[in-house]
PDB file of N, CA and C in Angstrom:
ATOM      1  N   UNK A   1      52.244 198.065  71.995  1.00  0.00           N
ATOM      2  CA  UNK A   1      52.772 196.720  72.065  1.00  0.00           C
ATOM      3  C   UNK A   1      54.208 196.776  72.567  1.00  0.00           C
ATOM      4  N   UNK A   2      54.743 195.681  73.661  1.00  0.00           N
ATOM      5  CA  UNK A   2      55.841 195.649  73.951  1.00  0.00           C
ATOM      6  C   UNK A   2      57.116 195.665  72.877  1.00  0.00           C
ATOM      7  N   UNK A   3      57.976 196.059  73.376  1.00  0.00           N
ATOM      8  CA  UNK A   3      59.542 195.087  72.286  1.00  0.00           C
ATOM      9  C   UNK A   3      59.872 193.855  73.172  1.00  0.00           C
ATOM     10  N   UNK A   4      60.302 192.925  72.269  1.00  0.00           N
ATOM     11  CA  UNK A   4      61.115 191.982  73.046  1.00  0.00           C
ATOM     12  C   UNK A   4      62.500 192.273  72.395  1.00  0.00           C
ATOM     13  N   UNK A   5      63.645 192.415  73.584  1.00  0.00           N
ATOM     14  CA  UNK A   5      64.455 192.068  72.886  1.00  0.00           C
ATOM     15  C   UNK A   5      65.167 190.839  73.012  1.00  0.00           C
ATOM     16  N   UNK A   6      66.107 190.588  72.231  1.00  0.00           N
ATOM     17  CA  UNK A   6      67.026 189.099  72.170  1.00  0.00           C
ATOM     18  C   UNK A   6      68.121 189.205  72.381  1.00  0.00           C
ATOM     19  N   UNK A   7      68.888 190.568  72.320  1.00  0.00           N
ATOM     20  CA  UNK A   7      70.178 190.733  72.519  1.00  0.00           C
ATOM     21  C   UNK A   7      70.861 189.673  73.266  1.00  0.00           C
ATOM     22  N   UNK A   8      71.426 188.750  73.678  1.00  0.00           N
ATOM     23  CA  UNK A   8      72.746 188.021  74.391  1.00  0.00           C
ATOM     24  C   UNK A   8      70.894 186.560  74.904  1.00  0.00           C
ATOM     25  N   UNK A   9      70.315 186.530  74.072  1.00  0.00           N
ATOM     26  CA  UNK A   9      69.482 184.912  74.066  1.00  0.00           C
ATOM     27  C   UNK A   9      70.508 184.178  73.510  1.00  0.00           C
ATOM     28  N   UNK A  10      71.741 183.837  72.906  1.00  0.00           N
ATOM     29  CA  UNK A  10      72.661 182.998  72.899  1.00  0.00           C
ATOM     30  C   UNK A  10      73.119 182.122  74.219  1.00  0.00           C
ATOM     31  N   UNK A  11      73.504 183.460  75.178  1.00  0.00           N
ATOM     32  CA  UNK A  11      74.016 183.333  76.099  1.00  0.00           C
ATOM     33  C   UNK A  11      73.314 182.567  77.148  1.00  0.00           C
ATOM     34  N   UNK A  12      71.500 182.847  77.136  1.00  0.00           N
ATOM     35  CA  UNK A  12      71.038 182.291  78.054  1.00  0.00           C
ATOM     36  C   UNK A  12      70.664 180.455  77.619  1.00  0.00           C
ATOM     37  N   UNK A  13      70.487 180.421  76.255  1.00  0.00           N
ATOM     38  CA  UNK A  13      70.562 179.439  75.587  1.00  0.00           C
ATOM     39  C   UNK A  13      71.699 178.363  75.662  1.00  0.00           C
ATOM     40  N   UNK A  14      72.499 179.030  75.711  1.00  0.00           N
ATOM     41  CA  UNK A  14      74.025 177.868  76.007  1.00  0.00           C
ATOM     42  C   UNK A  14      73.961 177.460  77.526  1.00  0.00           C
ATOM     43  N   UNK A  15      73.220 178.285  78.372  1.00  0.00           N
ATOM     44  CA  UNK A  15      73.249 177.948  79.728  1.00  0.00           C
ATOM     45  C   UNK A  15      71.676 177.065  80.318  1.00  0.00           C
ATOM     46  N   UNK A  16      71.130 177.124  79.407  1.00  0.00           N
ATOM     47  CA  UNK A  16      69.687 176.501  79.733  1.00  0.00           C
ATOM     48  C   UNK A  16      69.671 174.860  78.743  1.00  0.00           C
ATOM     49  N   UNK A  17      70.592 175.278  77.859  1.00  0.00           N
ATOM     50  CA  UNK A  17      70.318 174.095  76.618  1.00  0.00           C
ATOM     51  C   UNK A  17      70.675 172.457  77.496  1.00  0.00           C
ATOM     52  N   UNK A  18      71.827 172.761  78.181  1.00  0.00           N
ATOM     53  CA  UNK A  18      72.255 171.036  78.975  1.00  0.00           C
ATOM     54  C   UNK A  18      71.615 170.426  79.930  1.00  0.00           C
ATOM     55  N   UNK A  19      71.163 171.538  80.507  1.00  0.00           N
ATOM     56  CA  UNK A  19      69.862 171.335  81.641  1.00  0.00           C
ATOM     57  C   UNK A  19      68.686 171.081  81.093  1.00  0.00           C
ATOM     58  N   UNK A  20      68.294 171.231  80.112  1.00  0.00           N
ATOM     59  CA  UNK A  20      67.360 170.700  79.386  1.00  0.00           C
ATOM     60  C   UNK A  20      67.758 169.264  78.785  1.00  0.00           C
ATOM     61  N   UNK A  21      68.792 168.830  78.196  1.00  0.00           N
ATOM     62  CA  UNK A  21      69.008 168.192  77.706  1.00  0.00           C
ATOM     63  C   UNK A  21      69.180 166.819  79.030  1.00  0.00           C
ATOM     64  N   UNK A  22      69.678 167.488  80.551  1.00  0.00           N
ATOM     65  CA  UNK A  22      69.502 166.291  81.189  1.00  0.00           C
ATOM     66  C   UNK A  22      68.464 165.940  81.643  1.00  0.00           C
ATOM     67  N   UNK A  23      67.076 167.292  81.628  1.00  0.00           N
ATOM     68  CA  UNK A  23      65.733 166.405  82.104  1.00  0.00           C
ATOM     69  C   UNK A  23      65.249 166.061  80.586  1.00  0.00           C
ATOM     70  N   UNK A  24      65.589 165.945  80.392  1.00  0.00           N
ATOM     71  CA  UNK A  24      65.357 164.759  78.640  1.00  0.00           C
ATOM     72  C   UNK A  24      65.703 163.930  78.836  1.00  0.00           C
ATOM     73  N   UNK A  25      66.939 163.506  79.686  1.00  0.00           N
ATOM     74  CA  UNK A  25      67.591 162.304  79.669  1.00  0.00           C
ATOM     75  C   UNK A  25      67.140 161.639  81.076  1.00  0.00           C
ATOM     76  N   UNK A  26      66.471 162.727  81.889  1.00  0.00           N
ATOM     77  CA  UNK A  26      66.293 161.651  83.335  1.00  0.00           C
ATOM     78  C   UNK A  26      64.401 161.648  83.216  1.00  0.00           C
ATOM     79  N   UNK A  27      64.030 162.430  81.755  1.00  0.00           N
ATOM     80  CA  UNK A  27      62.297 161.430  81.615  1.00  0.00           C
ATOM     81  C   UNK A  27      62.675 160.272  80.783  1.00  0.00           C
ATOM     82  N   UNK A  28      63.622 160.265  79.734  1.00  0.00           N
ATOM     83  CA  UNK A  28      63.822 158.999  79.239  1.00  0.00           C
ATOM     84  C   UNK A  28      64.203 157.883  79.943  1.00  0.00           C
ATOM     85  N   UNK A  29      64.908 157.766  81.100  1.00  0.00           N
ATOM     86  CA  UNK A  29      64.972 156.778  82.020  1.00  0.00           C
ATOM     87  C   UNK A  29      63.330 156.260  82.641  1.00  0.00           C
ATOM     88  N   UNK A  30      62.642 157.063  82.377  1.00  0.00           N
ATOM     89  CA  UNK A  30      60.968 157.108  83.393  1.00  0.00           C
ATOM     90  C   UNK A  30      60.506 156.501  82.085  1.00  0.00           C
ATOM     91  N   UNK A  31      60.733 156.884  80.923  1.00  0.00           N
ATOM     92  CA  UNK A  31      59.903 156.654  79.544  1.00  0.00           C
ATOM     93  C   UNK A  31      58.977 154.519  79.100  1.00  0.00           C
ATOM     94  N   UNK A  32      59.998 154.078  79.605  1.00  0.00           N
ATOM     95  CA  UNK A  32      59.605 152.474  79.727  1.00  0.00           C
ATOM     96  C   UNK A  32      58.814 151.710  80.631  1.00  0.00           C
ATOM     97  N   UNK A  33      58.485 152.718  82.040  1.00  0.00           N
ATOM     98  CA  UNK A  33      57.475 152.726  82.761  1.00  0.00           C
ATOM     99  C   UNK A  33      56.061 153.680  82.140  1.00  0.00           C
ATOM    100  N   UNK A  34      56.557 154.664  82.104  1.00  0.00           N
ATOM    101  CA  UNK A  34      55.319 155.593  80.837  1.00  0.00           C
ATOM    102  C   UNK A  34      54.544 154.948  80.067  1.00  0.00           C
ATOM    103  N   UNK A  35      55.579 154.246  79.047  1.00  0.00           N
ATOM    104  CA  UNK A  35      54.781 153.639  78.214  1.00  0.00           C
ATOM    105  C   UNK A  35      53.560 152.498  78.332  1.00  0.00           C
ATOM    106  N   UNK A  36      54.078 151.983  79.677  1.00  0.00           N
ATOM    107  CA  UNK A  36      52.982 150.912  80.224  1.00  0.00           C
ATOM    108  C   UNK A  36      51.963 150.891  80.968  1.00  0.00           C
ATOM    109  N   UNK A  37      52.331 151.581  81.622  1.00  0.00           N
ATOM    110  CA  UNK A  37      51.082 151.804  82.551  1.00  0.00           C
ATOM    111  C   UNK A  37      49.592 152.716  81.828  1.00  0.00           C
ATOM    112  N   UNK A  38      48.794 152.458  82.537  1.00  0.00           N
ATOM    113  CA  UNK A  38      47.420 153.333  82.475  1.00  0.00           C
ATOM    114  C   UNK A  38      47.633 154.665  82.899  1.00  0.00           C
ATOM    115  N   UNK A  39      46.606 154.789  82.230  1.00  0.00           N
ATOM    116  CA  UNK A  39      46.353 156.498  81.893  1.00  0.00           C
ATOM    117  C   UNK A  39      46.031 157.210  83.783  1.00  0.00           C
ATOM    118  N   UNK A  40      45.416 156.117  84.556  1.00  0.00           N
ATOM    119  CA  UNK A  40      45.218 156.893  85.575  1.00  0.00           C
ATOM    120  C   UNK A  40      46.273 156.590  86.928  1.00  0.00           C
ATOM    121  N   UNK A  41      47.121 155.723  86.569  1.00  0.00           N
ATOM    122  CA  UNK A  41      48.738 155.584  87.261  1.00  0.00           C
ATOM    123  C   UNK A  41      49.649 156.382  86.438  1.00  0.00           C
ATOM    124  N   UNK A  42      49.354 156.960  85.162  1.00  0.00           N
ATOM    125  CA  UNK A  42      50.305 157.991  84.888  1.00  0.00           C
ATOM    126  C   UNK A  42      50.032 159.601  85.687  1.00  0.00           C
ATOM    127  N   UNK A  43      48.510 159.414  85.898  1.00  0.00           N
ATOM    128  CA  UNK A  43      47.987 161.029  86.651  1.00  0.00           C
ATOM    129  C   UNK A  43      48.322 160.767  88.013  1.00  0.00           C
ATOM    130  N   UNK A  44      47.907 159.557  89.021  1.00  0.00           N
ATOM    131  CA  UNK A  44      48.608 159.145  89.912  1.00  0.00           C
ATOM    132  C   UNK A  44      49.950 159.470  90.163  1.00  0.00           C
ATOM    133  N   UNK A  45      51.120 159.460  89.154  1.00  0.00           N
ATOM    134  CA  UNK A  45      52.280 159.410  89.554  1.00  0.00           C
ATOM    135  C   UNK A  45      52.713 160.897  89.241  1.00  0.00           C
ATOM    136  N   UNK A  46      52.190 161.293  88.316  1.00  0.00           N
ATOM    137  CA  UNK A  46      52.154 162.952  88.237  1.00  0.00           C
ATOM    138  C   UNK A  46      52.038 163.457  89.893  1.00  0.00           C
ATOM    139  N   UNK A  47      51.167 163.029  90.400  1.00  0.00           N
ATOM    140  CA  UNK A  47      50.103 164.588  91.315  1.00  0.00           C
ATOM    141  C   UNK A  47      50.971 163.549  92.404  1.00  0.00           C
ATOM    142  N   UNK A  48      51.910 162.795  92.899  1.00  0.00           N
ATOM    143  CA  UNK A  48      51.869 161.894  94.189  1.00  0.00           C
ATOM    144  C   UNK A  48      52.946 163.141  94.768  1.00  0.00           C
ATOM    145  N   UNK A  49      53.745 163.561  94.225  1.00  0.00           N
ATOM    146  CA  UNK A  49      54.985 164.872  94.495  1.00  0.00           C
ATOM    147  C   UNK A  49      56.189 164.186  94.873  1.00  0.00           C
ATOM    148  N   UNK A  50      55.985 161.995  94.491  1.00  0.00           N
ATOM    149  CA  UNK A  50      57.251 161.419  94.916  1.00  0.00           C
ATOM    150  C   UNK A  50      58.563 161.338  94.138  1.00  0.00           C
ATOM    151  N   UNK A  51      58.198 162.319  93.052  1.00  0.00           N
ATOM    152  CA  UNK A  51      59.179 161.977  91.502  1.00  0.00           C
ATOM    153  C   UNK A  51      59.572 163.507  91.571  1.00  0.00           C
ATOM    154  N   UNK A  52      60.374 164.294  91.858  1.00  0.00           N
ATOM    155  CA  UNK A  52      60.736 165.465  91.855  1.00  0.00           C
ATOM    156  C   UNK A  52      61.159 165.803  90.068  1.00  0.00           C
ATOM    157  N   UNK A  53      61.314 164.575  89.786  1.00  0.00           N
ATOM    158  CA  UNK A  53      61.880 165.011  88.123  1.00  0.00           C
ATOM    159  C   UNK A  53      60.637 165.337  87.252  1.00  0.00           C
ATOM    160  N   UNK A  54      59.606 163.942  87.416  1.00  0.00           N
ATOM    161  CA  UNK A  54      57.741 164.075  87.115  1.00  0.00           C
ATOM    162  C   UNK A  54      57.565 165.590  87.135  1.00  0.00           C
ATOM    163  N   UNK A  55      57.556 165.928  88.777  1.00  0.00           N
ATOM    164  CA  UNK A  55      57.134 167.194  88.978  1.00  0.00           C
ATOM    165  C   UNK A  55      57.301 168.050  87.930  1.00  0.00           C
ATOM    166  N   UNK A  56      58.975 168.541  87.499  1.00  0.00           N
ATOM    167  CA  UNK A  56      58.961 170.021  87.140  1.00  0.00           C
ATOM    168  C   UNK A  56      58.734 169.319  85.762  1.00  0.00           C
ATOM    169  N   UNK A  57      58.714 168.602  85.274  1.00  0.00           N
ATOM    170  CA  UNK A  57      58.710 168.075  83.628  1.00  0.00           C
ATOM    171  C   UNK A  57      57.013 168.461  83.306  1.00  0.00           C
ATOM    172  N   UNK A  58      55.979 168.071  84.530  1.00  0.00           N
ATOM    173  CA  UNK A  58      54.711 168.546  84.454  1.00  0.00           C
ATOM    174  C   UNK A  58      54.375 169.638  84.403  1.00  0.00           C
ATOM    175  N   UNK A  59      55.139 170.741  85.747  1.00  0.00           N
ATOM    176  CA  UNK A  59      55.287 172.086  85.818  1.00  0.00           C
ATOM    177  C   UNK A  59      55.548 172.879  84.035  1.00  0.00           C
ATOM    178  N   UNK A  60      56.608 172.500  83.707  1.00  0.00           N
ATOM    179  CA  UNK A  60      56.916 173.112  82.778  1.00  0.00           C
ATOM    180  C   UNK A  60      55.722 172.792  81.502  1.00  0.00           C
ATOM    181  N   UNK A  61      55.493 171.718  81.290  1.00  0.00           N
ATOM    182  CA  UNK A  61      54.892 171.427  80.333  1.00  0.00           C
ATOM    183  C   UNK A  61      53.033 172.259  80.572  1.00  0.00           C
ATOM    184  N   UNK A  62      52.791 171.998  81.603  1.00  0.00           N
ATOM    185  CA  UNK A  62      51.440 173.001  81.835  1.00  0.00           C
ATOM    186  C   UNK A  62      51.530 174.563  81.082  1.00  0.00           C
ATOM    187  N   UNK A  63      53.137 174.857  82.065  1.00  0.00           N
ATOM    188  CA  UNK A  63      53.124 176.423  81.053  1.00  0.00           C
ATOM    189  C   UNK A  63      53.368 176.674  80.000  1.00  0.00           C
ATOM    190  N   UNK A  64      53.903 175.801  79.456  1.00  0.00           N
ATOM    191  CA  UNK A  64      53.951 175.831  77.769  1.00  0.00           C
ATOM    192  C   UNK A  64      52.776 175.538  77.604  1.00  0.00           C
ATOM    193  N   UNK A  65      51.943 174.309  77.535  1.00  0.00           N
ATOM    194  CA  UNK A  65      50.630 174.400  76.752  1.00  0.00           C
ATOM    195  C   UNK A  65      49.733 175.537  77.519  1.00  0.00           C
ATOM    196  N   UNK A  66      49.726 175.927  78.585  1.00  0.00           N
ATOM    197  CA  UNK A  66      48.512 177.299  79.099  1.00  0.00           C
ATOM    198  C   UNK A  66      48.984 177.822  78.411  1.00  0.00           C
ATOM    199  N   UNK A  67      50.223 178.796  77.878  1.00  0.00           N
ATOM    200  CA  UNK A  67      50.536 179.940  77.781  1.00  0.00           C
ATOM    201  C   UNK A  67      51.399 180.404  76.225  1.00  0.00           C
ATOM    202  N   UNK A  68      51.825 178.968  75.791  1.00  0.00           N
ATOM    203  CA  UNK A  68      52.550 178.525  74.721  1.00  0.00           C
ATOM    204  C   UNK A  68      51.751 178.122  73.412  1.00  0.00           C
ATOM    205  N   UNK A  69      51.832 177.157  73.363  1.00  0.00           N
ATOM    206  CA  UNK A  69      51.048 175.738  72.252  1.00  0.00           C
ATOM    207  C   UNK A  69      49.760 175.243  72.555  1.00  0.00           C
ATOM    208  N   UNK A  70      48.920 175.370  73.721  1.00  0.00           N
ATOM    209  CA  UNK A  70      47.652 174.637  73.742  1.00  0.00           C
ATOM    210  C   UNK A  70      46.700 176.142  73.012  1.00  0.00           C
ATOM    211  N   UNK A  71      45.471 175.325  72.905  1.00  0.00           N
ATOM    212  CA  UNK A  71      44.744 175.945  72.230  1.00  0.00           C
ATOM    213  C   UNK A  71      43.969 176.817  73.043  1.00  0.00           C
ATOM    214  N   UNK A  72      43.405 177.918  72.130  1.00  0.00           N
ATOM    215  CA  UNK A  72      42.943 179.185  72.935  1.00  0.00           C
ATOM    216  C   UNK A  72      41.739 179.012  73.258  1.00  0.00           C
ATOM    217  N   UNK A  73      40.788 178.784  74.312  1.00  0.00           N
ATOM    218  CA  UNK A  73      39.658 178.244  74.163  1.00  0.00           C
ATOM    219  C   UNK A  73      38.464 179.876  74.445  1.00  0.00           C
ATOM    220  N   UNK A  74      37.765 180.272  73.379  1.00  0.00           N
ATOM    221  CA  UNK A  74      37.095 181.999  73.624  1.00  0.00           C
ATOM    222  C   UNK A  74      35.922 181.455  74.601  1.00  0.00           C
ATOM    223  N   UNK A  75      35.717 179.976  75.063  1.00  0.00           N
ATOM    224  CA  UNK A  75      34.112 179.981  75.372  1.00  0.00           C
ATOM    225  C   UNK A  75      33.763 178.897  76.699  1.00  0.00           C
TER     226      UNK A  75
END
């Protein structure tokens, strides 16, 4: 089994944390359109590639649930 180490994850953390914190703040601007629309103008606006912010907020979130938090499926 691998090691991970963590040594200086502070460091990358203080540099990743605001950039996170502004695509938090530029889906919350999107969030009041989100909430209204249908389920298949939200996949629509996902896959159109006209929202560059959509994009990586989708990007990222795929690899967290593939690889992260979604469930393991054996079958």
């Amino acid at each position: 089994m691998a090691t991970l180490n963590l040594t200086g994850q502070n460091l990358e953390r203080a540099d990743i944390a605001p950039k996170l914190l502004k695509l938090k703040n530029l889906m919350d601007q999107r969030l009041p359109i989100w909430q209204k629309i249908p389920r298949e103008k939200k996949k629509k606006w996902v896959q159109s590639d006209k929202d560059p912010i959509m994009g990586i907020a989708w990007d990222v979130y795929k690899y967290l649930n593939n690889n992260f938090f979604g469930e393991v499926n054996d079958g």
